[in-house]
PDB file of N, CA and C in Angstrom:
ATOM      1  N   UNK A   1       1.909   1.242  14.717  1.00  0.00           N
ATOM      2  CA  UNK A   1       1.854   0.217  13.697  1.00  0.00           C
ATOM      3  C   UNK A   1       0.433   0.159  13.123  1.00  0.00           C
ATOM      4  N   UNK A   2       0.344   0.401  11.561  1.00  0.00           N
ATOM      5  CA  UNK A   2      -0.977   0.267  11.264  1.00  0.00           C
ATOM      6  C   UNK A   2      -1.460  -1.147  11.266  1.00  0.00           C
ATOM      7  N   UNK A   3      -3.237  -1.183  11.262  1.00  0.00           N
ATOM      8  CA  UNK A   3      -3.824  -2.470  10.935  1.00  0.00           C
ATOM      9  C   UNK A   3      -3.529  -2.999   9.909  1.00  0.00           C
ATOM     10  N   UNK A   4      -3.509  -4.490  10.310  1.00  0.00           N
ATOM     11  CA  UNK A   4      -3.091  -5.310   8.361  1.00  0.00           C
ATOM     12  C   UNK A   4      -4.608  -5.370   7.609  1.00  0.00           C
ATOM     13  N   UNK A   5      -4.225  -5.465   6.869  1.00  0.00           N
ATOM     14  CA  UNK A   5      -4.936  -5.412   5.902  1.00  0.00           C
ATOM     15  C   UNK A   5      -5.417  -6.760   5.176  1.00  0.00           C
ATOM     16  N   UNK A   6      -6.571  -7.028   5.197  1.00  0.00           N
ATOM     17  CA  UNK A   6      -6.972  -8.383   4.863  1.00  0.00           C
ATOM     18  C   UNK A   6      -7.796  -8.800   3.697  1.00  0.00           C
ATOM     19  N   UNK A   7      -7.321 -10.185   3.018  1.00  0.00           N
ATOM     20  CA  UNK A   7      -8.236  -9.743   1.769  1.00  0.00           C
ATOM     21  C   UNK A   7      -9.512 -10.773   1.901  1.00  0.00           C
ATOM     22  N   UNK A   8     -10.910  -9.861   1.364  1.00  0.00           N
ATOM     23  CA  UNK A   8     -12.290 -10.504   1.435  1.00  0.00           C
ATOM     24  C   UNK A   8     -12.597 -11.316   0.495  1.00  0.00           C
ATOM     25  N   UNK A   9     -12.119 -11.308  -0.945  1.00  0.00           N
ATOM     26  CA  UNK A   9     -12.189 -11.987  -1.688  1.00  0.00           C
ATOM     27  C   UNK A   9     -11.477 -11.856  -2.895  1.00  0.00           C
ATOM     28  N   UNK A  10     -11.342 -13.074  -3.810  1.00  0.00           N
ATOM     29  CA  UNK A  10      -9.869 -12.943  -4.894  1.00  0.00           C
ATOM     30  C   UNK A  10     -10.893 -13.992  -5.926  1.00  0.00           C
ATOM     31  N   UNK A  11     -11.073 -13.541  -7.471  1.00  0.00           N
ATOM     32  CA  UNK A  11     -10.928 -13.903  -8.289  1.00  0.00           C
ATOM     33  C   UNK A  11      -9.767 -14.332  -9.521  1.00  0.00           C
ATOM     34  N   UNK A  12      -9.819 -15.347  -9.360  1.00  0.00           N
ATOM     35  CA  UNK A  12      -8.282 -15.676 -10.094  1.00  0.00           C
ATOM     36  C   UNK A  12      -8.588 -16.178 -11.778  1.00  0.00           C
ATOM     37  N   UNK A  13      -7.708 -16.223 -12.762  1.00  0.00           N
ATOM     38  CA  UNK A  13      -7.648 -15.734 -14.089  1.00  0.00           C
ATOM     39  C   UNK A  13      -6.781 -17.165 -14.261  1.00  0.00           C
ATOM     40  N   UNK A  14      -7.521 -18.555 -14.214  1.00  0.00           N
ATOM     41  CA  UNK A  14      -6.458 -19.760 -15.375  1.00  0.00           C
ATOM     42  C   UNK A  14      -6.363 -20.077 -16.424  1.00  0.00           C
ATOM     43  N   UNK A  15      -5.638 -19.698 -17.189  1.00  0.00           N
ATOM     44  CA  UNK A  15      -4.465 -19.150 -17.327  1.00  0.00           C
ATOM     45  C   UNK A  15      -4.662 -17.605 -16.758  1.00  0.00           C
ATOM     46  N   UNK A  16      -3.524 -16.505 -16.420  1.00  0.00           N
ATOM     47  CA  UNK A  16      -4.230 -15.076 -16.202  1.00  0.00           C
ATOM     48  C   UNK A  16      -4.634 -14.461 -17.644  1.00  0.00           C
ATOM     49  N   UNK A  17      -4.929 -13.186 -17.933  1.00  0.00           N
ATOM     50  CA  UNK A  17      -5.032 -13.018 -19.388  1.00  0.00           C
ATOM     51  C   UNK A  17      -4.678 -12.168 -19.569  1.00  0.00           C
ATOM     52  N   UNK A  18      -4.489 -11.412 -20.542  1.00  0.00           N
ATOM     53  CA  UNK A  18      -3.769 -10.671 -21.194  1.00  0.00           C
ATOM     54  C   UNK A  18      -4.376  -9.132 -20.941  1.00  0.00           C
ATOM     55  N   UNK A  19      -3.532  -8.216 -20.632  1.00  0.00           N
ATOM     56  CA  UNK A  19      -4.208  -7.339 -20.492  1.00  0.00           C
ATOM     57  C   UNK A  19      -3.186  -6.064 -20.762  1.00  0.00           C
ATOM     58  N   UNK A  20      -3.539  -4.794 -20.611  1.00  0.00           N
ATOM     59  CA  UNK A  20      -2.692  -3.258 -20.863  1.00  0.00           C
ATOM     60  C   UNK A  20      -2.427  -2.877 -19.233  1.00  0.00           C
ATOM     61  N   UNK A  21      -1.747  -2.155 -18.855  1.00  0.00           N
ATOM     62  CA  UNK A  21      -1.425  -1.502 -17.328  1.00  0.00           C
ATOM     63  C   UNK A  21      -0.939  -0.412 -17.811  1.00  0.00           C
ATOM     64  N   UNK A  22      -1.525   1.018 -17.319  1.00  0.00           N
ATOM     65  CA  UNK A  22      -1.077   1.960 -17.535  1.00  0.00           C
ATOM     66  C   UNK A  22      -0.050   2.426 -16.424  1.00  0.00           C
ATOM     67  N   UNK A  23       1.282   3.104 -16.517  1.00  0.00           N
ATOM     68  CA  UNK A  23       2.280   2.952 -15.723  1.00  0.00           C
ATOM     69  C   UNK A  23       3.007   4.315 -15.899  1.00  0.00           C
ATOM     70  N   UNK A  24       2.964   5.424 -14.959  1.00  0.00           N
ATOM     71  CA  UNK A  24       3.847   6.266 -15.531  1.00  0.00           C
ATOM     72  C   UNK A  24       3.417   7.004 -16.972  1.00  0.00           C
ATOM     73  N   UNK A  25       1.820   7.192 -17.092  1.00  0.00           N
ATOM     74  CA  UNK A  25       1.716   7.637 -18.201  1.00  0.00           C
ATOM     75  C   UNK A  25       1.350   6.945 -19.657  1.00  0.00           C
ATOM     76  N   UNK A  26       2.372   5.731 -19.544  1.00  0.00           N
ATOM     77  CA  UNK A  26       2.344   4.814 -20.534  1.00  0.00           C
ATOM     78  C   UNK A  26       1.694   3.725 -20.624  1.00  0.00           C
ATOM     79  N   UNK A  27       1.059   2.980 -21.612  1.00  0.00           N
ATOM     80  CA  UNK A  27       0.500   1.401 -21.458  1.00  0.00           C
ATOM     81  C   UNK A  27       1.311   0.588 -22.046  1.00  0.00           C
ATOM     82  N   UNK A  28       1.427  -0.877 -20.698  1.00  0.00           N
ATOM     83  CA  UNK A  28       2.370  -1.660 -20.872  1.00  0.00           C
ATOM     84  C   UNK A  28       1.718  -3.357 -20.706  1.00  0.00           C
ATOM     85  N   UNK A  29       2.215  -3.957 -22.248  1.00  0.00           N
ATOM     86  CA  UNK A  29       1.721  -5.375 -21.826  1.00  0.00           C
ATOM     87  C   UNK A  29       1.769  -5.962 -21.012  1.00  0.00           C
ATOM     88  N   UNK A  30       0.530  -6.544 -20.353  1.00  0.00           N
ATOM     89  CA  UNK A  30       0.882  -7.328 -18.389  1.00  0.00           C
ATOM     90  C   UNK A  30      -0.115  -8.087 -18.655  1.00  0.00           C
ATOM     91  N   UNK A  31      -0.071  -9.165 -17.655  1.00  0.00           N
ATOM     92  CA  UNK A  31      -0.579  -9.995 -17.521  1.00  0.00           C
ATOM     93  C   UNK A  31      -1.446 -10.191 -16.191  1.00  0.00           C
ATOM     94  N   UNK A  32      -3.025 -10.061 -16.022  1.00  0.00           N
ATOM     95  CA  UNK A  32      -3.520 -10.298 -14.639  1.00  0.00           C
ATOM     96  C   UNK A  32      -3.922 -11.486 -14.003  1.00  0.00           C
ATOM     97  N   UNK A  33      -3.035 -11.725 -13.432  1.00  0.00           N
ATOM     98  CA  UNK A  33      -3.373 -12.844 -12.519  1.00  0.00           C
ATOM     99  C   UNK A  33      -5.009 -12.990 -11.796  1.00  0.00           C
ATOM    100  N   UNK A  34      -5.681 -12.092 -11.079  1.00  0.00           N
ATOM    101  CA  UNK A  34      -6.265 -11.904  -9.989  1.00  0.00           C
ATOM    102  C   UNK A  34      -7.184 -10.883  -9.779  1.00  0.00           C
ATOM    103  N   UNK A  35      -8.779 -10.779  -9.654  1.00  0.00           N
ATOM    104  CA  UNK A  35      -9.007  -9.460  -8.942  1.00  0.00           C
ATOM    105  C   UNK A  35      -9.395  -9.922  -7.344  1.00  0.00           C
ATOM    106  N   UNK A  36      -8.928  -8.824  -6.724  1.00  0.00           N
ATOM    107  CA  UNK A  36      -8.376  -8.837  -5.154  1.00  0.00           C
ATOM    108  C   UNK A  36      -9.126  -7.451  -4.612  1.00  0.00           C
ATOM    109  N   UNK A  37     -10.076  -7.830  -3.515  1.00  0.00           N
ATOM    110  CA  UNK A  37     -10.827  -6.984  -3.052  1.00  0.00           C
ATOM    111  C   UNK A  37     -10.302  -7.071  -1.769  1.00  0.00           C
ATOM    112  N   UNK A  38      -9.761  -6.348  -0.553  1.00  0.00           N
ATOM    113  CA  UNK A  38      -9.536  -6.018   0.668  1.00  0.00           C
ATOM    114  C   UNK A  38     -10.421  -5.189   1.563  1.00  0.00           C
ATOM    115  N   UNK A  39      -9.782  -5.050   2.837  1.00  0.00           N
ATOM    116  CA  UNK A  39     -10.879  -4.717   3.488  1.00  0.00           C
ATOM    117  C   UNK A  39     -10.528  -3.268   4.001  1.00  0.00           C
ATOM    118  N   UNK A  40      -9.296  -2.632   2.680  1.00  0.00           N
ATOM    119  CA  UNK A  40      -9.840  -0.840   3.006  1.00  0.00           C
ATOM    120  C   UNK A  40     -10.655  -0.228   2.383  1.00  0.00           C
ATOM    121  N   UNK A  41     -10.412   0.882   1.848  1.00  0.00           N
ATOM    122  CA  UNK A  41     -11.488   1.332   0.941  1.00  0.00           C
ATOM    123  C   UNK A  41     -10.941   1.626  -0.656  1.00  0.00           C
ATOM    124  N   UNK A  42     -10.165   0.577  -1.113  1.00  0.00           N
ATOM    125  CA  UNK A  42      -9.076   1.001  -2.646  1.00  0.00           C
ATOM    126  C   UNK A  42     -10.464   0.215  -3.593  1.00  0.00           C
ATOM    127  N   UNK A  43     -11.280  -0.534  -3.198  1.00  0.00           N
ATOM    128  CA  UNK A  43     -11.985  -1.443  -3.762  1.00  0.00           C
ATOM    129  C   UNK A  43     -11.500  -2.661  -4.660  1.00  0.00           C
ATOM    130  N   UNK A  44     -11.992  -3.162  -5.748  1.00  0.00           N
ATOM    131  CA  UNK A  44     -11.389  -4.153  -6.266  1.00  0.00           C
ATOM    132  C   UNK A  44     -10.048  -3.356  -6.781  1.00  0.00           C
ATOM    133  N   UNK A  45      -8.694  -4.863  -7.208  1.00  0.00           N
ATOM    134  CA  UNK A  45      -7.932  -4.112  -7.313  1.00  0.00           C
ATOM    135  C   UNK A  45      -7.442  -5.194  -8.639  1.00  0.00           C
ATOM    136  N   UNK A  46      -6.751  -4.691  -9.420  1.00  0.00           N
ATOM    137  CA  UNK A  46      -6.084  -6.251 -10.386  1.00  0.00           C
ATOM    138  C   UNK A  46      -4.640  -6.471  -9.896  1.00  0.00           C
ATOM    139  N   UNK A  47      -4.250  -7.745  -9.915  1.00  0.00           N
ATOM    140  CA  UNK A  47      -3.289  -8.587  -9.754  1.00  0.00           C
ATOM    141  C   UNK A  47      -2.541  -8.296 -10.886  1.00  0.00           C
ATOM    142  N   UNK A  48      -1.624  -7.782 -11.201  1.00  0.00           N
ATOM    143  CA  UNK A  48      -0.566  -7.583 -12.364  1.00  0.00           C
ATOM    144  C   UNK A  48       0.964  -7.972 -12.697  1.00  0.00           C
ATOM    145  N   UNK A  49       1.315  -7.930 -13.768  1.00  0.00           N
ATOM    146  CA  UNK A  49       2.533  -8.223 -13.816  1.00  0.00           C
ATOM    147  C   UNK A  49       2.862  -8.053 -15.580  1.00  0.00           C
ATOM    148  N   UNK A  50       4.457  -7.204 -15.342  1.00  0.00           N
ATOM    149  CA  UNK A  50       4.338  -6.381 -16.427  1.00  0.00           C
ATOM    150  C   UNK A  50       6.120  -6.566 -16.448  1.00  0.00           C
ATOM    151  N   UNK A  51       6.776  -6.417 -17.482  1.00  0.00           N
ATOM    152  CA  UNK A  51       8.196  -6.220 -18.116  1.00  0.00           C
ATOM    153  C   UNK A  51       8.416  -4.063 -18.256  1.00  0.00           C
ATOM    154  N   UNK A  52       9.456  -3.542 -17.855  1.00  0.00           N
ATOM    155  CA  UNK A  52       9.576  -2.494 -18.391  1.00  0.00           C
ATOM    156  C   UNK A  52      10.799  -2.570 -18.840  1.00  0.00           C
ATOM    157  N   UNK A  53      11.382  -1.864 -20.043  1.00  0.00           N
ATOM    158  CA  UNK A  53      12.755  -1.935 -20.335  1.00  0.00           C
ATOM    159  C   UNK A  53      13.241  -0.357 -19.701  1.00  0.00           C
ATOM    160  N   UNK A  54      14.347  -0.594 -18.834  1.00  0.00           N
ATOM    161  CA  UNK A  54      14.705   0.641 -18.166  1.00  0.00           C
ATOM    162  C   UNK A  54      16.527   0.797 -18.533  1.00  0.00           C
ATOM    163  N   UNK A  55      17.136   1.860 -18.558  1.00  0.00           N
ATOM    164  CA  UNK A  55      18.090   2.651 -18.870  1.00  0.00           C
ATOM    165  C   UNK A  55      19.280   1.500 -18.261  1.00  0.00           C
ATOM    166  N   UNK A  56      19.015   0.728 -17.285  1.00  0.00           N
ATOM    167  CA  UNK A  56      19.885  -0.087 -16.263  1.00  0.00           C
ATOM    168  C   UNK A  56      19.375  -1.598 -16.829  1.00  0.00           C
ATOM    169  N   UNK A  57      18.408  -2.126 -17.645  1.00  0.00           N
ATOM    170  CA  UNK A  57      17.926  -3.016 -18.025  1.00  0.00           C
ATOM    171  C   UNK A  57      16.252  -3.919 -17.529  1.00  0.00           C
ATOM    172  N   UNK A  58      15.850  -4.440 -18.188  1.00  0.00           N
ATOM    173  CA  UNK A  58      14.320  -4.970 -17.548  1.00  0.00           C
ATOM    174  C   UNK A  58      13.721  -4.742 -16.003  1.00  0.00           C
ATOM    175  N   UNK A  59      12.978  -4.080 -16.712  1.00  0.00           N
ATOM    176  CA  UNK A  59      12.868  -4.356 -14.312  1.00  0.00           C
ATOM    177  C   UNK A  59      10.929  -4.834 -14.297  1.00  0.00           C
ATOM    178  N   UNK A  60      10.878  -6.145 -13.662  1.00  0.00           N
ATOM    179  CA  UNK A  60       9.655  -6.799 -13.473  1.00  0.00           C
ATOM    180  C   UNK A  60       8.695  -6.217 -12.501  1.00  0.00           C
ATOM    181  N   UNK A  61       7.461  -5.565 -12.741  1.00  0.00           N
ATOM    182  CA  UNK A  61       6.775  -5.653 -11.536  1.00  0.00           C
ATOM    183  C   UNK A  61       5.494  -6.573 -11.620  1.00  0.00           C
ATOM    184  N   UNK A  62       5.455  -6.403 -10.406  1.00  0.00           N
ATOM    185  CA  UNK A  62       4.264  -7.580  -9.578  1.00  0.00           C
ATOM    186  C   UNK A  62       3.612  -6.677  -8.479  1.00  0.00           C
ATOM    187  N   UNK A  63       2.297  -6.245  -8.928  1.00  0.00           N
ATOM    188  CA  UNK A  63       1.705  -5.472  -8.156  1.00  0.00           C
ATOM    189  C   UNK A  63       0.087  -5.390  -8.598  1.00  0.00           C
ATOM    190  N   UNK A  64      -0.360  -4.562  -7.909  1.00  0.00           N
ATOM    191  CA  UNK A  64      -1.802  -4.391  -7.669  1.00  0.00           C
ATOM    192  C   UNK A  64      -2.405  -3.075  -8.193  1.00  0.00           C
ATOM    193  N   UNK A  65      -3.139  -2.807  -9.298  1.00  0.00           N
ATOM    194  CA  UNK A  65      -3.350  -1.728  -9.652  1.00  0.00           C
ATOM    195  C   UNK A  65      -5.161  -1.398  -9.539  1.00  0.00           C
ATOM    196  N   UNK A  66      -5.598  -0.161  -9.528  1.00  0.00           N
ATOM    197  CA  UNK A  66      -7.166  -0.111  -9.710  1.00  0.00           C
ATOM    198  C   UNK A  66      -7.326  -0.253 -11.083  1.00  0.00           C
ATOM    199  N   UNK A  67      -8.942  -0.519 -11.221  1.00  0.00           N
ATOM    200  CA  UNK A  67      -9.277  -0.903 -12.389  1.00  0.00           C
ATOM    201  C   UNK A  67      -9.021  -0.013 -13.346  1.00  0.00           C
ATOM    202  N   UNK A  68      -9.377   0.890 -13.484  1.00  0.00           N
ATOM    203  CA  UNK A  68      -8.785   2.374 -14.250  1.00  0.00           C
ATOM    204  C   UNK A  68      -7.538   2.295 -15.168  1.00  0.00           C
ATOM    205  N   UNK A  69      -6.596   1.554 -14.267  1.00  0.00           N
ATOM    206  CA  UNK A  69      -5.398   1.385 -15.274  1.00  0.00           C
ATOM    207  C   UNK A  69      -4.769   0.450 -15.326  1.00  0.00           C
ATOM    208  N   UNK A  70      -5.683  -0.860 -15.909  1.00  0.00           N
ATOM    209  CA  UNK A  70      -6.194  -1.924 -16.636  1.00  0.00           C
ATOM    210  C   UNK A  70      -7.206  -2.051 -17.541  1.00  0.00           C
ATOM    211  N   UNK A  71      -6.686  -2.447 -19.024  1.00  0.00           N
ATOM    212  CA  UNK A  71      -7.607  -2.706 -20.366  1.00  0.00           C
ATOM    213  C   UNK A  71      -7.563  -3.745 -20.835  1.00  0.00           C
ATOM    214  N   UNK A  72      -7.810  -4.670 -21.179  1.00  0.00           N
ATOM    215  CA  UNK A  72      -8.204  -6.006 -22.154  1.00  0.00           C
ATOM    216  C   UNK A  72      -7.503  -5.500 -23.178  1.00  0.00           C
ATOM    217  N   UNK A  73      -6.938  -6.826 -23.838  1.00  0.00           N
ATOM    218  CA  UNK A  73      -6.590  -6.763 -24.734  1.00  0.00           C
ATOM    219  C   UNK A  73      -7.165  -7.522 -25.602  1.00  0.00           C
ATOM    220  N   UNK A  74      -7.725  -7.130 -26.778  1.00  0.00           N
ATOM    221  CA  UNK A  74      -8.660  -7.574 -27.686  1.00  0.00           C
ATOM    222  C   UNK A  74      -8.227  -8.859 -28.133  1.00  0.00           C
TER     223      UNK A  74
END
């Protein structure tokens, strides 16, 4: 069983703001809640959340991406 993983510190976004998530290639409007630093070595990470329209219908994610593929949206 691996070690859990713990987080050192979290900047949070009230309201979150608006931002791009690159996904599969593509950039998709999301929204970041959060940046979330833990205690492996991924470094800061953003708090996300994004709509995709898929072949079967919408599918929501809620996840954690590196900064890299996260952009502001002007």
């Amino acid at each position: 069983m691996a070690d859990p993983i713990r987080l050192l510190e979290e900047r949070h976004f009230d309201p979150p703001r608006s931002v791009e998530v690159e996904h599969n290639g593509s950039w998709w409007p999301a929204s970041q809640s959060a940046w979330r630093l833990c205690d492996d070595d991924r470094g800061w990470m953003a708090d996300v959340t994004w709509v995709e329209q898929h072949e079967w219908g919408p599918g929501k994610y809620l996840t954690m991406v590196p900064p890299q593929r996260v952009r502001g949206v002007p």
